[in-house]
N, C-alpha and C. Protein backbone atom coordinates (compact mmCIF):
# COMPACT_ATOMS: atom_id res chain seq x y z
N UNK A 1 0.84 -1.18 0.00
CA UNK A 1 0.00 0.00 0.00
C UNK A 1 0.88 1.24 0.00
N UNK A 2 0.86 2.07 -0.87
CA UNK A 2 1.14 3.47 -0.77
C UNK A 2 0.87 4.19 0.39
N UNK A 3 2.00 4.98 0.33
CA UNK A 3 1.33 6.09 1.43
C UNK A 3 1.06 7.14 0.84
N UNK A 4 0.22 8.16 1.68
CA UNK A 4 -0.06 9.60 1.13
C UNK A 4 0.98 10.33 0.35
N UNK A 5 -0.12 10.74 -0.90
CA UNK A 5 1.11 11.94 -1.32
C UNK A 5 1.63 13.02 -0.69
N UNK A 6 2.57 13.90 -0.90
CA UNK A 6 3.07 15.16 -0.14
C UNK A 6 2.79 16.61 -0.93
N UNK A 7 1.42 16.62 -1.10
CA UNK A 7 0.73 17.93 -1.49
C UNK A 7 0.55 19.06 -0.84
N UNK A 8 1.47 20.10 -0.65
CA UNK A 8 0.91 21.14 -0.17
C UNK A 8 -0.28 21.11 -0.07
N UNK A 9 -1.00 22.41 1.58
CA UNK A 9 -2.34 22.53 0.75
C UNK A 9 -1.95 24.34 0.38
N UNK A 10 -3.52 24.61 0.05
CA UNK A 10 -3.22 25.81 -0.49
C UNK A 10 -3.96 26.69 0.38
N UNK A 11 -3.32 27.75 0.36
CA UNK A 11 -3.41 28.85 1.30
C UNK A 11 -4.25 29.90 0.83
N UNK A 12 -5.59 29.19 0.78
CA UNK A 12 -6.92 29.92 -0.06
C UNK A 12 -7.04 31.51 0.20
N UNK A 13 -6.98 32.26 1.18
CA UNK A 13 -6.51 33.56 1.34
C UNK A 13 -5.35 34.38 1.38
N UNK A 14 -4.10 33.83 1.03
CA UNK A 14 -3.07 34.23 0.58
C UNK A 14 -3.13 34.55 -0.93
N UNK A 15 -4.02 33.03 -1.80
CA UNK A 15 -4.24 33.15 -3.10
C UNK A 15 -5.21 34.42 -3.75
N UNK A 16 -5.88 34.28 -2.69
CA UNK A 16 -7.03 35.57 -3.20
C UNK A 16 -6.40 37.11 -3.10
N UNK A 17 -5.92 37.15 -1.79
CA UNK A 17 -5.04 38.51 -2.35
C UNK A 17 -4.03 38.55 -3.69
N UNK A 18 -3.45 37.66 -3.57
CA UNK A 18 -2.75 37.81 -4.72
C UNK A 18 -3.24 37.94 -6.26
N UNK A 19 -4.36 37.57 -6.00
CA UNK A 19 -5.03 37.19 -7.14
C UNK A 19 -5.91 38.81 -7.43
N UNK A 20 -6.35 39.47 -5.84
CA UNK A 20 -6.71 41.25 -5.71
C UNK A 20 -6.15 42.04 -6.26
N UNK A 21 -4.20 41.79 -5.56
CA UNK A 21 -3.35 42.64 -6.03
C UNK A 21 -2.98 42.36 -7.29
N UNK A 22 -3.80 41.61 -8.28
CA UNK A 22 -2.93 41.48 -9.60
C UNK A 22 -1.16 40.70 -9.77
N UNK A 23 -1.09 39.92 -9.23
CA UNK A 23 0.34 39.67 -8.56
C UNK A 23 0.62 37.81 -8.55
N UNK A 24 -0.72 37.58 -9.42
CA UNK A 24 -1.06 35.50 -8.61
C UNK A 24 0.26 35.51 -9.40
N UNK A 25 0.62 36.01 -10.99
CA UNK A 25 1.57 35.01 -11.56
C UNK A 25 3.05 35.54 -11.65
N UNK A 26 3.10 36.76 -10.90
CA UNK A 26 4.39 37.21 -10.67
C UNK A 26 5.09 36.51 -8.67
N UNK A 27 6.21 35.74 -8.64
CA UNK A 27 6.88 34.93 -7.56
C UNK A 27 7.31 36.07 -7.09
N UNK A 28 8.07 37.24 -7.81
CA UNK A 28 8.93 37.99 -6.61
C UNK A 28 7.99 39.06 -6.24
N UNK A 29 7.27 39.45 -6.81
CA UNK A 29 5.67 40.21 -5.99
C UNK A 29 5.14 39.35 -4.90
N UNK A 30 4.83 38.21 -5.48
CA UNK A 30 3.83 37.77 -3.87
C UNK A 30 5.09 37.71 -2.63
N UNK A 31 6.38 37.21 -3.14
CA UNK A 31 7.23 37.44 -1.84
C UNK A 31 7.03 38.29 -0.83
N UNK A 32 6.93 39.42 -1.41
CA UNK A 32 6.69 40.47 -1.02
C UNK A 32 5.27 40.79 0.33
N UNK A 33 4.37 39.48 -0.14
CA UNK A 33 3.39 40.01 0.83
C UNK A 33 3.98 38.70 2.20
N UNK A 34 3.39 39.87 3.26
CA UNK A 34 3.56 39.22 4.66
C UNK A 34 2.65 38.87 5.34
N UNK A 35 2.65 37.72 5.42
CA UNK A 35 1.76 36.94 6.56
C UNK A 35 2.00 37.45 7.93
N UNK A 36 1.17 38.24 8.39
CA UNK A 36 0.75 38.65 9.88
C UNK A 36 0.01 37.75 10.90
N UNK A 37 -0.59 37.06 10.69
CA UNK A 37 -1.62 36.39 11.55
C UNK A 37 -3.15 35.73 10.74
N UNK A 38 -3.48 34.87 11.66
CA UNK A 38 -4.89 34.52 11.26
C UNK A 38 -5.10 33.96 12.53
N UNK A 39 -6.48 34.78 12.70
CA UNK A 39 -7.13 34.56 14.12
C UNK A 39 -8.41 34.59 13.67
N UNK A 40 -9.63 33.23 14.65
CA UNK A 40 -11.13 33.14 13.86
C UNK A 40 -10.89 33.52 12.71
N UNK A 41 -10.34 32.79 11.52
CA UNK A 41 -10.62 32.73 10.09
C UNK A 41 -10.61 33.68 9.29
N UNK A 42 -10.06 34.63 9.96
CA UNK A 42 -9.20 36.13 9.48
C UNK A 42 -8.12 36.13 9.23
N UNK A 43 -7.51 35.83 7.96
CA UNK A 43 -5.71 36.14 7.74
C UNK A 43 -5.75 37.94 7.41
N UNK A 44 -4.34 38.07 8.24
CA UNK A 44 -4.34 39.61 8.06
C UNK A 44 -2.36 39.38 7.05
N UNK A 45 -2.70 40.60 6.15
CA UNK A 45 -1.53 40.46 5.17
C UNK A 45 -0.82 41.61 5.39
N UNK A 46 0.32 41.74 5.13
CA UNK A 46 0.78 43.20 4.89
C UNK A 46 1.20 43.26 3.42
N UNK A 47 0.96 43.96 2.43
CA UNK A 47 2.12 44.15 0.73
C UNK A 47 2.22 45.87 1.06
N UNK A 48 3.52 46.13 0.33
CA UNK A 48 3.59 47.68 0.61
C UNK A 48 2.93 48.12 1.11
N UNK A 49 3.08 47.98 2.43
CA UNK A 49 2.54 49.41 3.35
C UNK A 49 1.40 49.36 3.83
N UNK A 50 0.47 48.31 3.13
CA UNK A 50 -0.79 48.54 3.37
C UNK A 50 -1.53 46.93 3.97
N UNK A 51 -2.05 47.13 5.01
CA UNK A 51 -2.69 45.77 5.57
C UNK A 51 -4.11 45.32 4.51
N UNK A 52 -4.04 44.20 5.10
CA UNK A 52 -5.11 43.68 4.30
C UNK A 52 -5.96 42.74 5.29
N UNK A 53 -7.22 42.22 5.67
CA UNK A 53 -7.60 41.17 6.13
C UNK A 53 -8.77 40.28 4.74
N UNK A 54 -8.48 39.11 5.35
CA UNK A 54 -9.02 38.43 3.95
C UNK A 54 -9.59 36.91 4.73
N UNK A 55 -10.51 36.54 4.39
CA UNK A 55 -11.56 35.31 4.83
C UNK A 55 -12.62 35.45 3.99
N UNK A 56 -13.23 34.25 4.20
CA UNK A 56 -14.18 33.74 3.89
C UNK A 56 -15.65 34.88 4.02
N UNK A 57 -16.58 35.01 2.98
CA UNK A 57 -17.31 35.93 3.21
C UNK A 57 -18.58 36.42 4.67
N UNK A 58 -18.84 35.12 5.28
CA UNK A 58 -19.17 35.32 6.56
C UNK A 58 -18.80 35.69 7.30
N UNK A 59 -17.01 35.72 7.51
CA UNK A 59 -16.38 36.06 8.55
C UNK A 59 -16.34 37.64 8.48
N UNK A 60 -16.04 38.32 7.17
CA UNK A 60 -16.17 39.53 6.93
C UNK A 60 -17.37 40.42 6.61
N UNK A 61 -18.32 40.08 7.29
CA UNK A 61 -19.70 40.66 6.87
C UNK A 61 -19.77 42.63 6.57
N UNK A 62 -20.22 42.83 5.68
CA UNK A 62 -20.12 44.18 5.39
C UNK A 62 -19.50 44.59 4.35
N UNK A 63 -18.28 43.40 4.10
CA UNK A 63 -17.48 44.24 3.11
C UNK A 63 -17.83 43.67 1.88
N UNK A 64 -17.53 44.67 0.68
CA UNK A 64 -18.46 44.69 -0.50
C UNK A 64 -17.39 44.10 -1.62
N UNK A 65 -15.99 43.93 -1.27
CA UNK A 65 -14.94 43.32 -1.87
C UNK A 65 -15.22 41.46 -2.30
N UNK A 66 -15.25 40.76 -2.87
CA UNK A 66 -15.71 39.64 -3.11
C UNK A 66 -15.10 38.89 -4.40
N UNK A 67 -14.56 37.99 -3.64
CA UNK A 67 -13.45 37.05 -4.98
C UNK A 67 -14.09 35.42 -4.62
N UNK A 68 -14.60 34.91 -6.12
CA UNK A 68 -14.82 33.30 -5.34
C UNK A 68 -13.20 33.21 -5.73
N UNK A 69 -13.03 31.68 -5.18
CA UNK A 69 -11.57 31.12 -4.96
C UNK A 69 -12.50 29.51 -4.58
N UNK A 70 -11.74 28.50 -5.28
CA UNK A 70 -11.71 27.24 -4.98
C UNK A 70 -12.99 26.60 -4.27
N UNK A 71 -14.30 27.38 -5.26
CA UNK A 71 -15.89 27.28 -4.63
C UNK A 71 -15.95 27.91 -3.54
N UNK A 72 -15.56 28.89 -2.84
CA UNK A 72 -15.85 30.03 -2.18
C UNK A 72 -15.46 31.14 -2.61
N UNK A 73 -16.54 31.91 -1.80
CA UNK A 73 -16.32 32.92 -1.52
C UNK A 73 -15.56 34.02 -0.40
N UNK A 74 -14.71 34.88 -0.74
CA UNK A 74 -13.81 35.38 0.20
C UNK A 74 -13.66 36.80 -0.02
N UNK A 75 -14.06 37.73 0.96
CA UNK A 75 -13.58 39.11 1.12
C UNK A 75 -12.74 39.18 1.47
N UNK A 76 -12.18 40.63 1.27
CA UNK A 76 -10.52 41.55 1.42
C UNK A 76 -11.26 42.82 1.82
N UNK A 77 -10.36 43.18 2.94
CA UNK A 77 -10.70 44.33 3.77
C UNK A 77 -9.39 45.27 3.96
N UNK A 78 -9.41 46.51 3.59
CA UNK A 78 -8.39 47.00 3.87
C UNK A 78 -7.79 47.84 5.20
């Protein structure tokens, strides 16, 4: 019997900003963004200068920003 493959998973709100900032297919741009935290299903980002929080659209109620990603849906808050 095989064992499991070794698949990353994917970092569904990292992808969506990147995918905000125009940036999914440039490597030395997304470098650039910083993982701050994720607390209750809130990742907070930093790219130049400017924060970002990004989840799933329940978690962010209000905000009018809206990207599906991988059959969800996910807001970005600045």
């Amino acid at each position: 019997m095989k064992g499991p493959f070794e698949v990353q998973a994917i970092n569904n709100e990292f992808e969506v900003l990147a995918t905000f900032l125009g940036i999914a297919d440039d490597d030395q741009e997304r470098s650039q963004i910083e993982v701050h935290s994720k607390q209750d299903g809130i990742c907070k980002f930093k790219h130049n200068g400017e924060l970002y929080s990004v989840a799933r659209m329940q978690l962010l109620t209000g905000v009018k920003t809206a990207y599906e990603f991988n059959s969800n849906w996910y807001a970005i808050q600045r």
